[in-house]
PDB file of N, CA and C in Angstrom:
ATOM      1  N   UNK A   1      -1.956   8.706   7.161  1.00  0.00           N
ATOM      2  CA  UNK A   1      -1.574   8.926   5.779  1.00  0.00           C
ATOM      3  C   UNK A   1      -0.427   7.995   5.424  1.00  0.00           C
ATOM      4  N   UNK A   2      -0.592   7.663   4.098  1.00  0.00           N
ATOM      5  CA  UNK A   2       0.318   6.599   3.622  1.00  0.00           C
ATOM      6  C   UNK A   2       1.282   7.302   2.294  1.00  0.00           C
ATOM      7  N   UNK A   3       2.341   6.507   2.446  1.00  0.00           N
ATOM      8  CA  UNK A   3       3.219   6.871   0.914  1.00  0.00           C
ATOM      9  C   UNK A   3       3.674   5.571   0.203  1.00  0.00           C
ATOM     10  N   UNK A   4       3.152   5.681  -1.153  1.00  0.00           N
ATOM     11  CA  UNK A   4       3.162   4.377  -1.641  1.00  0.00           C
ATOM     12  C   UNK A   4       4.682   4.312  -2.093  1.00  0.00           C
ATOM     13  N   UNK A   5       5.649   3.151  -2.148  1.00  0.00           N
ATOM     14  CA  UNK A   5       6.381   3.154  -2.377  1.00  0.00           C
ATOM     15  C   UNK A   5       6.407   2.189  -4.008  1.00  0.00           C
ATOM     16  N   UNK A   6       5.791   1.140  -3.821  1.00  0.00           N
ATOM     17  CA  UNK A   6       6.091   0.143  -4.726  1.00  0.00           C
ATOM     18  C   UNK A   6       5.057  -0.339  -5.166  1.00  0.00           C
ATOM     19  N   UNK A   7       4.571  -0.376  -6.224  1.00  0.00           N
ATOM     20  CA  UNK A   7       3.065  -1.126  -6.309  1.00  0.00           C
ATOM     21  C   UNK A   7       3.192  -2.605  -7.563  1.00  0.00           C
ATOM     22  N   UNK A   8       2.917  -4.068  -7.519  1.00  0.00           N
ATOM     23  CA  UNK A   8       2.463  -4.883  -8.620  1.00  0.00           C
ATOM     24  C   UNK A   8       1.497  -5.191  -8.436  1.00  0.00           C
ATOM     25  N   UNK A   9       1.332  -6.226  -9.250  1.00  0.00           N
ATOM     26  CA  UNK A   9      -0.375  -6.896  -9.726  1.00  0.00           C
ATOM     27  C   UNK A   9      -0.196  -7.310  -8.309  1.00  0.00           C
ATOM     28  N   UNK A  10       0.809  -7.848  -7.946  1.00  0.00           N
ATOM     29  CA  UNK A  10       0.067  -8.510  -6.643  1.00  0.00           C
ATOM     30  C   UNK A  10       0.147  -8.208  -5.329  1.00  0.00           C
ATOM     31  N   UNK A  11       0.502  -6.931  -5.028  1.00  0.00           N
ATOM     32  CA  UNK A  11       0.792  -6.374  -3.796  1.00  0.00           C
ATOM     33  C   UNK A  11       1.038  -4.954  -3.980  1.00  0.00           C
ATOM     34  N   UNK A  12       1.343  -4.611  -2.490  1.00  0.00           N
ATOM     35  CA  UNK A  12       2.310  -3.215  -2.708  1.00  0.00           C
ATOM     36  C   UNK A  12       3.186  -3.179  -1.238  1.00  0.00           C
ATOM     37  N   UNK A  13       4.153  -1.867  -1.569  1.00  0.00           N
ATOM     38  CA  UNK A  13       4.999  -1.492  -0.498  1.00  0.00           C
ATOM     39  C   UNK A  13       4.666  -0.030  -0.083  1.00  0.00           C
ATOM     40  N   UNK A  14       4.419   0.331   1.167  1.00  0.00           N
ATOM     41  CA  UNK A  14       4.254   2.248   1.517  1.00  0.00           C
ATOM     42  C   UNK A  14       4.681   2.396   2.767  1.00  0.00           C
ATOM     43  N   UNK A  15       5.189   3.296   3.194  1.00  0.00           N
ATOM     44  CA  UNK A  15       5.114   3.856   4.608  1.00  0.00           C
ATOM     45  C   UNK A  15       4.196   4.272   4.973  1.00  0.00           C
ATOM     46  N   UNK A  16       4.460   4.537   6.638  1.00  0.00           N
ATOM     47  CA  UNK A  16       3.067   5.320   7.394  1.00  0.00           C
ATOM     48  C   UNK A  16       3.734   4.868   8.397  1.00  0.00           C
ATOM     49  N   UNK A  17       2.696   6.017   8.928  1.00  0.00           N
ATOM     50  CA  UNK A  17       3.190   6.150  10.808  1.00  0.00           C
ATOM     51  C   UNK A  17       1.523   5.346  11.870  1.00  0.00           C
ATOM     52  N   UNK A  18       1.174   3.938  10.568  1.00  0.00           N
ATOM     53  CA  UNK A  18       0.268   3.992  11.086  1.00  0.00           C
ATOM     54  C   UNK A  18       0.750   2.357  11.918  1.00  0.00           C
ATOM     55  N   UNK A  19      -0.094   1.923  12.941  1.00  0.00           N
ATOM     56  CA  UNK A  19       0.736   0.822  13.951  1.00  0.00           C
ATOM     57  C   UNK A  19      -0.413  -0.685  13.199  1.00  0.00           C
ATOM     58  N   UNK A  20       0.299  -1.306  12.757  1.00  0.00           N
ATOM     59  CA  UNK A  20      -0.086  -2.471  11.727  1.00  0.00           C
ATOM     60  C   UNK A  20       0.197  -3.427  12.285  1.00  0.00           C
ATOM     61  N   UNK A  21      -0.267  -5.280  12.033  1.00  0.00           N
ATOM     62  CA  UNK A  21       0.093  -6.116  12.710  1.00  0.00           C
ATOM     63  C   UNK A  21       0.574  -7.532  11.408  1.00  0.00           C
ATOM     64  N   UNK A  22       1.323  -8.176  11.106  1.00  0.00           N
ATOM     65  CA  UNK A  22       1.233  -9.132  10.237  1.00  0.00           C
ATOM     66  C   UNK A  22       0.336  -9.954  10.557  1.00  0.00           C
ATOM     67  N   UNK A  23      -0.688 -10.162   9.068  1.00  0.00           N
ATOM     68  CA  UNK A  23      -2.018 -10.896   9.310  1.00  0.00           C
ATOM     69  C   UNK A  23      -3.033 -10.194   9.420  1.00  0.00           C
ATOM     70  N   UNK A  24      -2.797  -8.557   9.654  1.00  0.00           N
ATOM     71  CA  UNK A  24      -3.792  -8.057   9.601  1.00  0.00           C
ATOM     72  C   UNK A  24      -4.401  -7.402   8.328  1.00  0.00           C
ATOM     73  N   UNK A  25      -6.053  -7.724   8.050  1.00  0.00           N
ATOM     74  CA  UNK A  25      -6.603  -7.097   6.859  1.00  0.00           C
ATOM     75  C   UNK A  25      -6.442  -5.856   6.758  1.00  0.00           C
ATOM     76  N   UNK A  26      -6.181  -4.900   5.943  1.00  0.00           N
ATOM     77  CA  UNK A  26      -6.353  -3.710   5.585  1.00  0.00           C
ATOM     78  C   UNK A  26      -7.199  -3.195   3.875  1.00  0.00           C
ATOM     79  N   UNK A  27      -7.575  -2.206   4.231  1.00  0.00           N
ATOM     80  CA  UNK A  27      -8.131  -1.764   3.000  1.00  0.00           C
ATOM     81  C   UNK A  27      -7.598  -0.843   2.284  1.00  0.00           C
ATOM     82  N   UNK A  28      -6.702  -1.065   1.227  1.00  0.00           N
ATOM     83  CA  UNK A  28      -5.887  -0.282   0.202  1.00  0.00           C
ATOM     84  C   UNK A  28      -6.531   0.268  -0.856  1.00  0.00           C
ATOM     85  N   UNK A  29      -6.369   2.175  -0.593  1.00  0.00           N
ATOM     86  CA  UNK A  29      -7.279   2.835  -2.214  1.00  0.00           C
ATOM     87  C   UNK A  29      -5.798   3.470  -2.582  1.00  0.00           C
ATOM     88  N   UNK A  30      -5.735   3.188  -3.903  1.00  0.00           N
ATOM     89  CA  UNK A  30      -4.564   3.759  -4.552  1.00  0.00           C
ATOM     90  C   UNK A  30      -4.987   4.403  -5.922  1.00  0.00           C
ATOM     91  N   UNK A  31      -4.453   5.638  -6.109  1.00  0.00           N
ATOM     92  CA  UNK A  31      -4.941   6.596  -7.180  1.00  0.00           C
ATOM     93  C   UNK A  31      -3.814   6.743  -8.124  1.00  0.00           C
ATOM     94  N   UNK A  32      -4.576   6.476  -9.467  1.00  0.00           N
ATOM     95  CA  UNK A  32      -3.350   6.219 -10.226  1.00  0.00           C
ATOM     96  C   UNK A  32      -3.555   7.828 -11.186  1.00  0.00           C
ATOM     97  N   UNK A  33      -2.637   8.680 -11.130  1.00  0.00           N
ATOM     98  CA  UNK A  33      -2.778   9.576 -12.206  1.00  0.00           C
ATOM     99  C   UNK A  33      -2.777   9.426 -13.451  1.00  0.00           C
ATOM    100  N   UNK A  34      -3.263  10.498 -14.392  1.00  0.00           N
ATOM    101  CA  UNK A  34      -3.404  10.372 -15.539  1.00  0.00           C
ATOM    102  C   UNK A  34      -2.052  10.419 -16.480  1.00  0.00           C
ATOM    103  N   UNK A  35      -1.080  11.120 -15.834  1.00  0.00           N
ATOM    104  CA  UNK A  35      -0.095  11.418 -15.969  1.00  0.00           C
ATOM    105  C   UNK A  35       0.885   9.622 -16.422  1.00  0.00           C
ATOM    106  N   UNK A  36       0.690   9.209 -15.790  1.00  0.00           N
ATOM    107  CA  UNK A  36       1.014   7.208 -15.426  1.00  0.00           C
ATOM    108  C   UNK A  36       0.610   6.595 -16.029  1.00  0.00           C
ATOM    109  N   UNK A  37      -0.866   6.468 -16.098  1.00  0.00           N
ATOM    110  CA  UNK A  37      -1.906   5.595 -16.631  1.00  0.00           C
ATOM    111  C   UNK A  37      -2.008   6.034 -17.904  1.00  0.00           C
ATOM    112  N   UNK A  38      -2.499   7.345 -18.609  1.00  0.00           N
ATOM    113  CA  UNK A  38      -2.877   7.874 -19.792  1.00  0.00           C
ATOM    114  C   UNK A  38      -4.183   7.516 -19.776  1.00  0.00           C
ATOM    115  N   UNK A  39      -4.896   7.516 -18.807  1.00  0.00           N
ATOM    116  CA  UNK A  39      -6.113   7.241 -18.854  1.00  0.00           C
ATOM    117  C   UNK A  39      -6.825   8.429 -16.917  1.00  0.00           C
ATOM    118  N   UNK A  40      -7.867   8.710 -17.672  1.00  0.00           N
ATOM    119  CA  UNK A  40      -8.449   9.896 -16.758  1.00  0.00           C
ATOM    120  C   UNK A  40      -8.033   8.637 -15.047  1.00  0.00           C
ATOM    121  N   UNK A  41      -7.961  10.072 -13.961  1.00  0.00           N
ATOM    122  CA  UNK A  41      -7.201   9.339 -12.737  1.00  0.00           C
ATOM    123  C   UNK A  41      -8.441   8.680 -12.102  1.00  0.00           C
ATOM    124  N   UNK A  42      -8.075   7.804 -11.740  1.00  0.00           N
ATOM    125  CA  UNK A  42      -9.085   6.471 -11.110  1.00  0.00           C
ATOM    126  C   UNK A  42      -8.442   5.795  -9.790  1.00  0.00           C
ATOM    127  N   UNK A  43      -9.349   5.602  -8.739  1.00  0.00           N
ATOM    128  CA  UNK A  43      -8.963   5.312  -7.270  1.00  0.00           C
ATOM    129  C   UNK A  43      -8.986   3.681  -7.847  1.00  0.00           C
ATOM    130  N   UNK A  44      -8.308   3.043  -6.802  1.00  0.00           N
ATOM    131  CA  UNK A  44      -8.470   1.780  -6.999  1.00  0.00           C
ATOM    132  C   UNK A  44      -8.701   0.911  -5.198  1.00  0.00           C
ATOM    133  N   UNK A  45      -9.241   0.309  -5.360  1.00  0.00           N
ATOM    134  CA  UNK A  45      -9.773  -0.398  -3.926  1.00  0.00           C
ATOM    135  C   UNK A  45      -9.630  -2.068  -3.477  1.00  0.00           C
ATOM    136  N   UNK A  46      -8.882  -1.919  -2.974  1.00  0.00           N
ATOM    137  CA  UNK A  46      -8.068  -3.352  -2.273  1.00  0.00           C
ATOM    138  C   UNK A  46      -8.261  -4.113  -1.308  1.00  0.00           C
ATOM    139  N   UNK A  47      -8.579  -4.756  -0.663  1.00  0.00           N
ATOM    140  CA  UNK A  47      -8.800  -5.256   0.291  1.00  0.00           C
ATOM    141  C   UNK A  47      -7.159  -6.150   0.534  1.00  0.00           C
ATOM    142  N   UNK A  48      -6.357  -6.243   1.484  1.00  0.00           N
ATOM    143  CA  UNK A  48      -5.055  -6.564   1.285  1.00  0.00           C
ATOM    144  C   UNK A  48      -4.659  -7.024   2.574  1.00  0.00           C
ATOM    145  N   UNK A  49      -3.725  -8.537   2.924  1.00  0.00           N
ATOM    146  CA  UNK A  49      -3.124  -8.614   4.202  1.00  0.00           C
ATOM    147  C   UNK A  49      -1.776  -8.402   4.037  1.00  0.00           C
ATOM    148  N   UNK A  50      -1.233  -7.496   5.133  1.00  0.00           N
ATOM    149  CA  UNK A  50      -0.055  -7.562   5.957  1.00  0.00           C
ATOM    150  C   UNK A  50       0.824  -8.446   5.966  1.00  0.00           C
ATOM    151  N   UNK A  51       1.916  -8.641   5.162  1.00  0.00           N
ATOM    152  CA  UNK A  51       2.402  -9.598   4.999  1.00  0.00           C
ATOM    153  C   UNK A  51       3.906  -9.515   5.820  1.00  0.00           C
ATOM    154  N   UNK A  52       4.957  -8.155   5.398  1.00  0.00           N
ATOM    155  CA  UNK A  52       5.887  -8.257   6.168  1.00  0.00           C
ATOM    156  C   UNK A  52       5.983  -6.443   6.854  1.00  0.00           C
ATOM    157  N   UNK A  53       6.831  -6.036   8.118  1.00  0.00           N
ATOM    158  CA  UNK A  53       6.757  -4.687   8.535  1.00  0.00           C
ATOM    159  C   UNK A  53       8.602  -4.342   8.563  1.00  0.00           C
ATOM    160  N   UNK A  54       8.783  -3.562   8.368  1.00  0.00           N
ATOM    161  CA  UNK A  54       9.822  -3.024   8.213  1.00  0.00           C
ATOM    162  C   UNK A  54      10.425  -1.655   9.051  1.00  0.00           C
ATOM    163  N   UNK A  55      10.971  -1.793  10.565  1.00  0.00           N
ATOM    164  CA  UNK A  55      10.462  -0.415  11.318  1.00  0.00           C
ATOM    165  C   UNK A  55      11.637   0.358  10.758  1.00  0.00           C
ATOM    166  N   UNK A  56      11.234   1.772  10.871  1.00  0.00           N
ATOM    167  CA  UNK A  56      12.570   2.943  10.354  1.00  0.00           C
ATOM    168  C   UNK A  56      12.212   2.733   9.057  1.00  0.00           C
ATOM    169  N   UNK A  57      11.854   1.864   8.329  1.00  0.00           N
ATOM    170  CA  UNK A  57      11.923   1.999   6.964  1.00  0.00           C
ATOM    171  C   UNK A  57      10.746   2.779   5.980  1.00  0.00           C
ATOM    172  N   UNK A  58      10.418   3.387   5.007  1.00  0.00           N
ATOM    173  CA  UNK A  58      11.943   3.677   4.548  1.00  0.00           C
ATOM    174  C   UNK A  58      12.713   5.034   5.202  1.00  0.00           C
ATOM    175  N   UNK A  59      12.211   5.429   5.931  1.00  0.00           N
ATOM    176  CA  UNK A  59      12.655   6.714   7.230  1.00  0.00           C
ATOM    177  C   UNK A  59      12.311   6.362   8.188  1.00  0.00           C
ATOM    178  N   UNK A  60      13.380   7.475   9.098  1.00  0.00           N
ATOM    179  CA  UNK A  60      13.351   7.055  10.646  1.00  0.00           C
ATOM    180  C   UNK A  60      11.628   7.459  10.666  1.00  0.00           C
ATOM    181  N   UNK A  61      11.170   6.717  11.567  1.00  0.00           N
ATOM    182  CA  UNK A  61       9.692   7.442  12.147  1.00  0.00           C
ATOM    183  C   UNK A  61       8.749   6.366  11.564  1.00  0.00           C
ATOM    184  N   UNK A  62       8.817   6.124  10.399  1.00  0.00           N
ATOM    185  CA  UNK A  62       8.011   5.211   9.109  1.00  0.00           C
ATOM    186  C   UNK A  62       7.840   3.990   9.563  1.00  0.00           C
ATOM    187  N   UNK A  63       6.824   3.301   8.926  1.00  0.00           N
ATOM    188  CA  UNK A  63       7.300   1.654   9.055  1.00  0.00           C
ATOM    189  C   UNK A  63       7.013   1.626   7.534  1.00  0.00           C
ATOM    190  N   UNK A  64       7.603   0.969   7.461  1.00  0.00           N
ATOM    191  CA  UNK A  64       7.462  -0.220   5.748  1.00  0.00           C
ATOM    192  C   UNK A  64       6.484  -1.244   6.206  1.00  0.00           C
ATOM    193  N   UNK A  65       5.554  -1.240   4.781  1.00  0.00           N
ATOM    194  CA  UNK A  65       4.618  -2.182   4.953  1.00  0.00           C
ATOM    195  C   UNK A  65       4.626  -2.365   3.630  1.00  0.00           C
ATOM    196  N   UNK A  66       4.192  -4.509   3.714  1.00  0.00           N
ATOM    197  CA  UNK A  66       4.539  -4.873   2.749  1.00  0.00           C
ATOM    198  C   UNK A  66       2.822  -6.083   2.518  1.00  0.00           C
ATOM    199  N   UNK A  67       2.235  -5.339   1.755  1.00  0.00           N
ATOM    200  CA  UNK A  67       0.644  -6.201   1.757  1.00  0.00           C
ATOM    201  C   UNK A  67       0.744  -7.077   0.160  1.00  0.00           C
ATOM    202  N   UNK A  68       0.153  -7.823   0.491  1.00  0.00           N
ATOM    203  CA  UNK A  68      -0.038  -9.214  -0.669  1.00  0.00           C
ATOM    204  C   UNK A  68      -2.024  -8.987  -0.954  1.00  0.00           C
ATOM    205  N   UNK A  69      -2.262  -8.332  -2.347  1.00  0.00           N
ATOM    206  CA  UNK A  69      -3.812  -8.092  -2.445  1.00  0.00           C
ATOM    207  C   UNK A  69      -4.517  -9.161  -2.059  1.00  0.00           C
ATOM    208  N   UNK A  70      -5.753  -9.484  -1.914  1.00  0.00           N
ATOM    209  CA  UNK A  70      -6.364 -10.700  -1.609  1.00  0.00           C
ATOM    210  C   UNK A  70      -7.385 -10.294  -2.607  1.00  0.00           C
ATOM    211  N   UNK A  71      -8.274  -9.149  -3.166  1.00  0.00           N
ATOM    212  CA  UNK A  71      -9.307  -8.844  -3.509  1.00  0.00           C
ATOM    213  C   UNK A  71      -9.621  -7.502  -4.230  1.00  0.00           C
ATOM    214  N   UNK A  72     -10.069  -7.202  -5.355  1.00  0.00           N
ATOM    215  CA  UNK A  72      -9.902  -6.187  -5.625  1.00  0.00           C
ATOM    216  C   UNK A  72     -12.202  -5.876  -5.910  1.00  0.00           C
ATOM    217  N   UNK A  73     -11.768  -4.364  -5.369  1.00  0.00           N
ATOM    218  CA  UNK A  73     -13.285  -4.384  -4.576  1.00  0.00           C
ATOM    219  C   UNK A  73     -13.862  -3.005  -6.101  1.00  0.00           C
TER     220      UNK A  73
END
């Protein structure tokens, strides 16, 4: 499980306790509420590399991960 921290057009930032590598592809779904958007809530699907890792961050335990989109699916 992930926690999004930061999201732009061209990337994003989240934690997780999941073990990641820079360079590696990942596949990013991010759900935007209606609440945000003003528009009914819609998943969104990414295809994204690993760009920088951040350990402890943003909590002890966490890593920070920092992906650059490549593709939006």
């Amino acid at each position: 499980m992930c926690q999004l921290i930061n999201l732009s057009m061209h990337g994003a930032y989240f934690s997780t306790d999941l073990t990641l590598k820079v360079g590696e592809l990942v596949d990013v779904f991010v759900e935007i509420p209606e609440e945000m958007s003003g528009k009914e809530t819609a998943e969104h699907h990414f295809v994204a590399k690993v760009i920088h890792l951040q350990e402890d961050r943003p909590v002890a335990g966490k890593t920070g991960v920092g992906v650059k989109f490549l593709y939006y699916i």
